[in-house]
PDB file of N, CA and C in Angstrom:
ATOM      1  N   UNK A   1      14.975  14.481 -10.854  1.00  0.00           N
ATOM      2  CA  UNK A   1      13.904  14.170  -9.935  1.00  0.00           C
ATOM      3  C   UNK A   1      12.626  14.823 -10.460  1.00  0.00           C
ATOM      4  N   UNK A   2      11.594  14.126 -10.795  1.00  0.00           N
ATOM      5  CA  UNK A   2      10.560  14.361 -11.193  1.00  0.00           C
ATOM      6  C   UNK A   2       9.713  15.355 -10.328  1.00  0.00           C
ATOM      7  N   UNK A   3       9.233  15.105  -8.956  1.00  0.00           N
ATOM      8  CA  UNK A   3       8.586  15.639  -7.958  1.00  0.00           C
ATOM      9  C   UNK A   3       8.685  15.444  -6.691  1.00  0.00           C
ATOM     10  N   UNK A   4       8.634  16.079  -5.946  1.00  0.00           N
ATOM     11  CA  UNK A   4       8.911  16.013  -4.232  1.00  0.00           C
ATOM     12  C   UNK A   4       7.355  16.403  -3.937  1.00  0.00           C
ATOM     13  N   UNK A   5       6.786  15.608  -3.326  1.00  0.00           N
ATOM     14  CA  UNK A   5       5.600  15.885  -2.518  1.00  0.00           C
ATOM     15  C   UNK A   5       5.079  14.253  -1.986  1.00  0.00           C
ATOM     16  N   UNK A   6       4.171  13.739  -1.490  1.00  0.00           N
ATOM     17  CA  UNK A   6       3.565  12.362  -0.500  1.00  0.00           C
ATOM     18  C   UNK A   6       2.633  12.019  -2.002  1.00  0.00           C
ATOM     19  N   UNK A   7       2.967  10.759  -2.323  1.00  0.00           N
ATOM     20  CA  UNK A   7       2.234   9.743  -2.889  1.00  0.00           C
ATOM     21  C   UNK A   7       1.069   9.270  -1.937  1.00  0.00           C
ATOM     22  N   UNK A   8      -0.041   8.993  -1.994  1.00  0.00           N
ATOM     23  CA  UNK A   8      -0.682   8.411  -1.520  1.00  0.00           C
ATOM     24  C   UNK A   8      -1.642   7.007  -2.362  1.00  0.00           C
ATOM     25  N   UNK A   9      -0.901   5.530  -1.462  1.00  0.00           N
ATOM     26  CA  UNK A   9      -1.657   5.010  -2.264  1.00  0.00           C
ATOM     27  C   UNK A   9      -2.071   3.787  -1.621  1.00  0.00           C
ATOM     28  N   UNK A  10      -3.630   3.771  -2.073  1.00  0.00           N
ATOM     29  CA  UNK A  10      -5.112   3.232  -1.264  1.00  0.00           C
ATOM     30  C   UNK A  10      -4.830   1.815  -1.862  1.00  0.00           C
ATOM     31  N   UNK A  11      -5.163   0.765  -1.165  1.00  0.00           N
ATOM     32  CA  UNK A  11      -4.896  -0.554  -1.364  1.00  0.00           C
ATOM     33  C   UNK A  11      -3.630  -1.133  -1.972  1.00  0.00           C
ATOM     34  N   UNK A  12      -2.566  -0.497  -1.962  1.00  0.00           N
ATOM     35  CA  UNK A  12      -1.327  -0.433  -2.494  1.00  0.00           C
ATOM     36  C   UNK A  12      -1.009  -1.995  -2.670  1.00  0.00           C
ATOM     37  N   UNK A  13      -1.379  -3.123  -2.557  1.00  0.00           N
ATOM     38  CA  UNK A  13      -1.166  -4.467  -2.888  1.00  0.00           C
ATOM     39  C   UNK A  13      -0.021  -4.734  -2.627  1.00  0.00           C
ATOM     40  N   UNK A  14       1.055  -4.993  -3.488  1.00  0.00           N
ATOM     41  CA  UNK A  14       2.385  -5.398  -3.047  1.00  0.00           C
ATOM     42  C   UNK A  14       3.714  -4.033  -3.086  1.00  0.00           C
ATOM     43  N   UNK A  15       2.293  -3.241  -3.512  1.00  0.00           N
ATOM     44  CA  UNK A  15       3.291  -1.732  -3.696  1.00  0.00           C
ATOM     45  C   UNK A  15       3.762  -1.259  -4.985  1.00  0.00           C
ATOM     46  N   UNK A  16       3.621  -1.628  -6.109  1.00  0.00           N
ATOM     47  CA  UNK A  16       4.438  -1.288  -7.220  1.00  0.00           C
ATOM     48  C   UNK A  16       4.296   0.267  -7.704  1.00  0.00           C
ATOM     49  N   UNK A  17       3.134   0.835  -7.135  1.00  0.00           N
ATOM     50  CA  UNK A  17       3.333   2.481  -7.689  1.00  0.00           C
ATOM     51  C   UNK A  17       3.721   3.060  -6.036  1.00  0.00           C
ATOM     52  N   UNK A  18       3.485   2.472  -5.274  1.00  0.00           N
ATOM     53  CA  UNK A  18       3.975   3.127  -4.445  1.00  0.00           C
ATOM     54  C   UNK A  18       5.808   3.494  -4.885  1.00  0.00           C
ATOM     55  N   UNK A  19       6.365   1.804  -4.761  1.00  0.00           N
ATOM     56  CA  UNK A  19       7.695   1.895  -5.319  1.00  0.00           C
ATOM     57  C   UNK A  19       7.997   3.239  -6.528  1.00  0.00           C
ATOM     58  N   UNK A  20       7.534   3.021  -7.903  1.00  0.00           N
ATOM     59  CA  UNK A  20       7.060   3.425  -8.762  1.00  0.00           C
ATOM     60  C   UNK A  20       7.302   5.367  -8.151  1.00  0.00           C
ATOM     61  N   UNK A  21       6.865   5.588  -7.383  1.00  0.00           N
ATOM     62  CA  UNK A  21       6.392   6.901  -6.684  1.00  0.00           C
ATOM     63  C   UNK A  21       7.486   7.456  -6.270  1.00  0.00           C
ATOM     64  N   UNK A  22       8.385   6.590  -5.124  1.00  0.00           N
ATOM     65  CA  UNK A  22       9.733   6.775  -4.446  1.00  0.00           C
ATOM     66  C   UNK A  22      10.594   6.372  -5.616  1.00  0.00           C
ATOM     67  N   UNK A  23      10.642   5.921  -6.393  1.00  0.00           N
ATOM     68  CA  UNK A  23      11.940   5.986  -7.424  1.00  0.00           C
ATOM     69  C   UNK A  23      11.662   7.744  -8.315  1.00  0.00           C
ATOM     70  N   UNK A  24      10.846   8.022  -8.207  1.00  0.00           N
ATOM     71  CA  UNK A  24      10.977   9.213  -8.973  1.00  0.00           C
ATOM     72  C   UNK A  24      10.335  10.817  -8.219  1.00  0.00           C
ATOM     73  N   UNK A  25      11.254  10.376  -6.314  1.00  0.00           N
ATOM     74  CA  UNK A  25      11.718  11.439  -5.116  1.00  0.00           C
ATOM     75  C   UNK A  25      10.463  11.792  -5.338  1.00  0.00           C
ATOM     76  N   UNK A  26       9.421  11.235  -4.780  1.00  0.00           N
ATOM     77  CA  UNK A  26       8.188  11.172  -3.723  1.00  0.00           C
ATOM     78  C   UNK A  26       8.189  10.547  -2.596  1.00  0.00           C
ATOM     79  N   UNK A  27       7.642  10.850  -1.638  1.00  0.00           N
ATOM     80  CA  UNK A  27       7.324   9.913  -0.097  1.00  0.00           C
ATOM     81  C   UNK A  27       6.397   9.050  -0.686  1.00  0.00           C
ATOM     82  N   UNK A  28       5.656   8.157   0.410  1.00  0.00           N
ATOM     83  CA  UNK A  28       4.521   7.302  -0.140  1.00  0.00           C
ATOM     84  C   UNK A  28       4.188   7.324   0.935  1.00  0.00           C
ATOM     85  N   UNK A  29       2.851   6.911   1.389  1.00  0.00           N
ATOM     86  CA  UNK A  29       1.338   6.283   2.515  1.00  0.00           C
ATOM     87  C   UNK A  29       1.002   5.596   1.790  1.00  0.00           C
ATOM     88  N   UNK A  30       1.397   4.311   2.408  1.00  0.00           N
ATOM     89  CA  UNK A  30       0.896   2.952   1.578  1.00  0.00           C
ATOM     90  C   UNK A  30      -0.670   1.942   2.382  1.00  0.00           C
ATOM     91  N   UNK A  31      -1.608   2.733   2.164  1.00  0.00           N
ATOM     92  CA  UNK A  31      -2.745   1.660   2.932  1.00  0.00           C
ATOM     93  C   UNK A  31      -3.428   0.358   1.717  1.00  0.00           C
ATOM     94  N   UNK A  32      -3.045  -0.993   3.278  1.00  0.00           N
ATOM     95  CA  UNK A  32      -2.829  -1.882   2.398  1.00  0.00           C
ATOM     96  C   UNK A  32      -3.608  -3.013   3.762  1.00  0.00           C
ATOM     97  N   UNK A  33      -5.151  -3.010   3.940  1.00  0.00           N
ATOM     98  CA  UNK A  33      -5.906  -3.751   4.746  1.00  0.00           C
ATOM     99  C   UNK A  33      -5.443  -5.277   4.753  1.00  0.00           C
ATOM    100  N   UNK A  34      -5.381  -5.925   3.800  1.00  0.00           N
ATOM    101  CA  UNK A  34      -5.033  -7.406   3.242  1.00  0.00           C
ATOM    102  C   UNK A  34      -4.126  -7.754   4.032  1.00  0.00           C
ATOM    103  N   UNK A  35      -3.728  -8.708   5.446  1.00  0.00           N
ATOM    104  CA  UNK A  35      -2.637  -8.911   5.662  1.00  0.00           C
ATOM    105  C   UNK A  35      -1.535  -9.688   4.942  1.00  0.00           C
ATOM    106  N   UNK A  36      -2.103 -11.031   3.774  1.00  0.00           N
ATOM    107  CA  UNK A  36      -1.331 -11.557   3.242  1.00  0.00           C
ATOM    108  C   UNK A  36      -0.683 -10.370   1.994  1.00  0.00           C
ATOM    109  N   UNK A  37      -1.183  -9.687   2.073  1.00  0.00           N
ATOM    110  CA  UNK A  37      -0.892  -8.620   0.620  1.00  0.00           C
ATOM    111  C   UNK A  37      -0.001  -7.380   1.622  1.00  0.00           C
ATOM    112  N   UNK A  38      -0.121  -7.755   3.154  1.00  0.00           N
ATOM    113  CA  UNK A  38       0.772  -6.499   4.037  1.00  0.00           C
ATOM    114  C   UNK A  38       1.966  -7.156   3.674  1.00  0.00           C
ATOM    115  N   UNK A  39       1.863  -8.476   4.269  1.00  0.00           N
ATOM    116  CA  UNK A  39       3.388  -9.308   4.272  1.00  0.00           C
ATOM    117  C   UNK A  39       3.992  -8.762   2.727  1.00  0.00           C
ATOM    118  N   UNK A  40       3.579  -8.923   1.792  1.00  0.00           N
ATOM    119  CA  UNK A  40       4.241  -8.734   0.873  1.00  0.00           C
ATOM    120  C   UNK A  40       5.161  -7.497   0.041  1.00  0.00           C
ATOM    121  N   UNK A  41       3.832  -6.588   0.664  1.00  0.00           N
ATOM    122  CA  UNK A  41       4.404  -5.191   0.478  1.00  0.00           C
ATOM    123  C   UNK A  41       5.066  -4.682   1.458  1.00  0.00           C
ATOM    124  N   UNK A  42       5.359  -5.013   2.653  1.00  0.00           N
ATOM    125  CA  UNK A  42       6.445  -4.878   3.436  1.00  0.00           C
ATOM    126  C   UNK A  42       7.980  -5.751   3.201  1.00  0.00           C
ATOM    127  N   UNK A  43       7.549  -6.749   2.951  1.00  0.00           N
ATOM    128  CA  UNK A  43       8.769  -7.322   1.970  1.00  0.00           C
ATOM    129  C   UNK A  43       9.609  -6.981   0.857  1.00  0.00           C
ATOM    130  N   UNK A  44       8.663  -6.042  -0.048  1.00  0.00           N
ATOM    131  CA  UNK A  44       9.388  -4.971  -1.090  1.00  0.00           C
ATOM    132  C   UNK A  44       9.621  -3.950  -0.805  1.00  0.00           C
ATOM    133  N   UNK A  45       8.916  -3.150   0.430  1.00  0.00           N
ATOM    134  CA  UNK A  45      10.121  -2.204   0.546  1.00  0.00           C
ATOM    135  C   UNK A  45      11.213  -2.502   1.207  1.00  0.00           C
ATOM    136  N   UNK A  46      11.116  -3.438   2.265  1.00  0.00           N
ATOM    137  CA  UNK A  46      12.690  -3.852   2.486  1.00  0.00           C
ATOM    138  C   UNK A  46      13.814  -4.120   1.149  1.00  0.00           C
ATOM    139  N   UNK A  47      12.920  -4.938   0.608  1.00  0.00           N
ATOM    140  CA  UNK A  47      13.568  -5.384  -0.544  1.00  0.00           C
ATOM    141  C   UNK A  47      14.586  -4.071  -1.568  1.00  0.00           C
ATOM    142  N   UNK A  48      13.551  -3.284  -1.365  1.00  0.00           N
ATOM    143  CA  UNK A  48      14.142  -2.147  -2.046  1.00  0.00           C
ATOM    144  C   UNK A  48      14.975  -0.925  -1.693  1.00  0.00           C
ATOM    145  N   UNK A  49      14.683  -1.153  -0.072  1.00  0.00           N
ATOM    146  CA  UNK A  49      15.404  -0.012   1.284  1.00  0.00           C
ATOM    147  C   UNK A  49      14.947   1.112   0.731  1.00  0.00           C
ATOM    148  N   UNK A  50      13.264   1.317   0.766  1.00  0.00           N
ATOM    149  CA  UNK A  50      13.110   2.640   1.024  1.00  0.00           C
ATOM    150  C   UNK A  50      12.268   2.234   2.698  1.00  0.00           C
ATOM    151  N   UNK A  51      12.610   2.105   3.460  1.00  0.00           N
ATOM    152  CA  UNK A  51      11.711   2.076   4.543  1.00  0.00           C
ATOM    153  C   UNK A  51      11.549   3.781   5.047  1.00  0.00           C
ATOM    154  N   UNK A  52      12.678   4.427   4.611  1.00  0.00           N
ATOM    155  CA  UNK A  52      12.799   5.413   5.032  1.00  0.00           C
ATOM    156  C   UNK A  52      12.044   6.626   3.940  1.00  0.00           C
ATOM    157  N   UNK A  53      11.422   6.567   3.198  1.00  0.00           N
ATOM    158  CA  UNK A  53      10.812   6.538   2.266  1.00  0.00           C
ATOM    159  C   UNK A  53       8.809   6.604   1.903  1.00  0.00           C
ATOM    160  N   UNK A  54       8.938   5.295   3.014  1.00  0.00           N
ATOM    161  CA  UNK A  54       7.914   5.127   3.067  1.00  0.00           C
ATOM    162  C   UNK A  54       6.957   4.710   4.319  1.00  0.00           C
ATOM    163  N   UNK A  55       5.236   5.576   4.486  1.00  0.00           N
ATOM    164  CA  UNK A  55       4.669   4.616   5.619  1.00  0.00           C
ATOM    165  C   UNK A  55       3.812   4.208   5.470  1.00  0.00           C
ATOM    166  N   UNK A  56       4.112   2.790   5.945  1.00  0.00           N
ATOM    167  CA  UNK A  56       2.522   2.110   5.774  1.00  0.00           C
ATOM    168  C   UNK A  56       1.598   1.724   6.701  1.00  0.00           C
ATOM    169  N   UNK A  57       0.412   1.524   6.595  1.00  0.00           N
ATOM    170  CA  UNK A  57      -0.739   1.913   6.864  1.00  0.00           C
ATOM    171  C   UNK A  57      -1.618   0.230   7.020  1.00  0.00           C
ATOM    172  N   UNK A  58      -1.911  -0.541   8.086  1.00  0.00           N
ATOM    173  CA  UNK A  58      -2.396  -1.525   7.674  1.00  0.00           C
ATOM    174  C   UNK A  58      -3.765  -1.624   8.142  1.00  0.00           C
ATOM    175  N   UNK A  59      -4.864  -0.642   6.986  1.00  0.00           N
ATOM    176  CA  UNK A  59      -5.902  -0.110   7.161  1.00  0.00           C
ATOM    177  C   UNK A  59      -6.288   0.250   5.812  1.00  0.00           C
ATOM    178  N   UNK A  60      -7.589  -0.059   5.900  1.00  0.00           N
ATOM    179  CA  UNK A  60      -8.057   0.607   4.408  1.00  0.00           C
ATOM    180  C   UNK A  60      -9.013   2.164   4.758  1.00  0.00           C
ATOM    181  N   UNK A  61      -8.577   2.745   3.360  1.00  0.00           N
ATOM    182  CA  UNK A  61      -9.177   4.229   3.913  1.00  0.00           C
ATOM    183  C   UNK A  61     -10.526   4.061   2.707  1.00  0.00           C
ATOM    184  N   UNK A  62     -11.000   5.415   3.237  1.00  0.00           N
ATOM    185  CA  UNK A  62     -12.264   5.732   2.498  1.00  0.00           C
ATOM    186  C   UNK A  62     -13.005   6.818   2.899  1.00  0.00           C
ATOM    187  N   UNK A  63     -13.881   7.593   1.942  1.00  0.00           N
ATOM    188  CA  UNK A  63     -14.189   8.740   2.203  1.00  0.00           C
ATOM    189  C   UNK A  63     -15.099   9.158   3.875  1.00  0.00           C
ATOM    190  N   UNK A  64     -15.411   8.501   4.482  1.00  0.00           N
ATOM    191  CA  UNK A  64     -15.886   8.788   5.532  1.00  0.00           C
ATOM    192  C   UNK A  64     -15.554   7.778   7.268  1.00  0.00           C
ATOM    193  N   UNK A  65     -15.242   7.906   8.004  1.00  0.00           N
ATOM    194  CA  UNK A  65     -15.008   7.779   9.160  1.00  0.00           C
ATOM    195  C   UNK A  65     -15.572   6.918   9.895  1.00  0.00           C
ATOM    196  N   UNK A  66     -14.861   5.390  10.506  1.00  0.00           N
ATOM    197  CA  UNK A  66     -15.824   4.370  11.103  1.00  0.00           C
ATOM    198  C   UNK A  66     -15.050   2.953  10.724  1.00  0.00           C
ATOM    199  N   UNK A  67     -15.807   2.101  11.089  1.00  0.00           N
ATOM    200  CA  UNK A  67     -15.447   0.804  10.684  1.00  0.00           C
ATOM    201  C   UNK A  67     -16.690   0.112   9.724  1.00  0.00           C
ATOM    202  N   UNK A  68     -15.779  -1.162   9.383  1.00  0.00           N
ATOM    203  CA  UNK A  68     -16.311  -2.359   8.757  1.00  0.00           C
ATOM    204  C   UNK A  68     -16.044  -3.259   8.973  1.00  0.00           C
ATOM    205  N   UNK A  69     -16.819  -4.346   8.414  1.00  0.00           N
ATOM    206  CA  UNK A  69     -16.855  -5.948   8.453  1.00  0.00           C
ATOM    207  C   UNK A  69     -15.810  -6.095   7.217  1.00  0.00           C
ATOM    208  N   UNK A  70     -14.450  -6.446   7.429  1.00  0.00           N
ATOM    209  CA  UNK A  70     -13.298  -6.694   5.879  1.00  0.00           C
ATOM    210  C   UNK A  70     -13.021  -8.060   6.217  1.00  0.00           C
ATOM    211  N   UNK A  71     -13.564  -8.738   5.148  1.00  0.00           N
ATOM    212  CA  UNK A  71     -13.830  -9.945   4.904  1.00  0.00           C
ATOM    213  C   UNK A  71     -12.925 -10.854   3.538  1.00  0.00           C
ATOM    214  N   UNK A  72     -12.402 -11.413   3.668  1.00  0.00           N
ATOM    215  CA  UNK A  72     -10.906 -12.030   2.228  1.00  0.00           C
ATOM    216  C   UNK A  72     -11.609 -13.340   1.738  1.00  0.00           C
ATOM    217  N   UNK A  73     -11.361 -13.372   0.517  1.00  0.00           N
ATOM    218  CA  UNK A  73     -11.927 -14.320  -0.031  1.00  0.00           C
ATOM    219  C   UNK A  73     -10.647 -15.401  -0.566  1.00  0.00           C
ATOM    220  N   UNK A  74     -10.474 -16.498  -0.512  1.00  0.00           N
ATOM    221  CA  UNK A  74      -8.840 -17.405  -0.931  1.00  0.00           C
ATOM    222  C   UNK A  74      -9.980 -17.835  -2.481  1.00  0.00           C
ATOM    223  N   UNK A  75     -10.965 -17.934  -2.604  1.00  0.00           N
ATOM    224  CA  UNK A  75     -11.184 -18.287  -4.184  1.00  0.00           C
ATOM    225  C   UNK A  75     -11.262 -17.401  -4.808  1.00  0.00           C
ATOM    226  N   UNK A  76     -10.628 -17.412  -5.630  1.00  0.00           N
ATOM    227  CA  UNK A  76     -10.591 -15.823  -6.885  1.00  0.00           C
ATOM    228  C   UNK A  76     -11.882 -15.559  -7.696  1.00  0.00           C
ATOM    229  N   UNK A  77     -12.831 -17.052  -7.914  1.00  0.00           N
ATOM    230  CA  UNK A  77     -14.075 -16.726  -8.927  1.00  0.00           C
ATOM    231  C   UNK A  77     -14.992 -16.324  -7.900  1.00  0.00           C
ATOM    232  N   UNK A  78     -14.689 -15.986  -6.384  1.00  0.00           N
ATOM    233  CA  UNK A  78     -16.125 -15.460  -5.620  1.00  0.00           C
ATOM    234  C   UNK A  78     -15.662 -14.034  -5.828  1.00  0.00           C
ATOM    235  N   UNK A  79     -14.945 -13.397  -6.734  1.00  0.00           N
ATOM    236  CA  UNK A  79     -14.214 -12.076  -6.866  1.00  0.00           C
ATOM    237  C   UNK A  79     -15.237 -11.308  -8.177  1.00  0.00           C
ATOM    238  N   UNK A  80     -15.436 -12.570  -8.592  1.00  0.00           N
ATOM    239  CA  UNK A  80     -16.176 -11.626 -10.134  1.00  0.00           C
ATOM    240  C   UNK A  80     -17.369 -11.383  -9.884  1.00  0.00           C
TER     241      UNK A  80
END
């Protein structure tokens, strides 16, 4: 076992370092705003049975306190 202490990870997408994190005996905080990108990363940790393992967060964090306007784009070239 590599390390025991909380992964924390900010927009975690479908999760792969979160996963990544708990395979090598870390916890994880998975914040992951995107709901189509929640569905998914809640799907892999089932997939993988760490629920116990891991919590997620369906919120995006950031250095200071409050809200925003979080807005998704379905075309990928309004991304660049």
């Amino acid at each position: 076992m590599l390390g025991q202490g909380v992964f924390i990870d900010v927009g975690s997408y479908v999760g792969f370092y979160t996963l990544l994190a708990t395979r090598h005996g870390w916890r994880a905080i998975a914040f992951e705003p995107n709901p189509l990108n929640l569905i998914l990363l809640r799907y892999n940790i089932d997939l993988h049975d760490i629920n116990d393992k891991v919590v997620i967060i369906d919120k995006a964090a950031g250095s200071v306190q409050g809200s925003a306007i979080f807005t998704l784009s379905y075309n990928p070239l309004r991304n660049i």
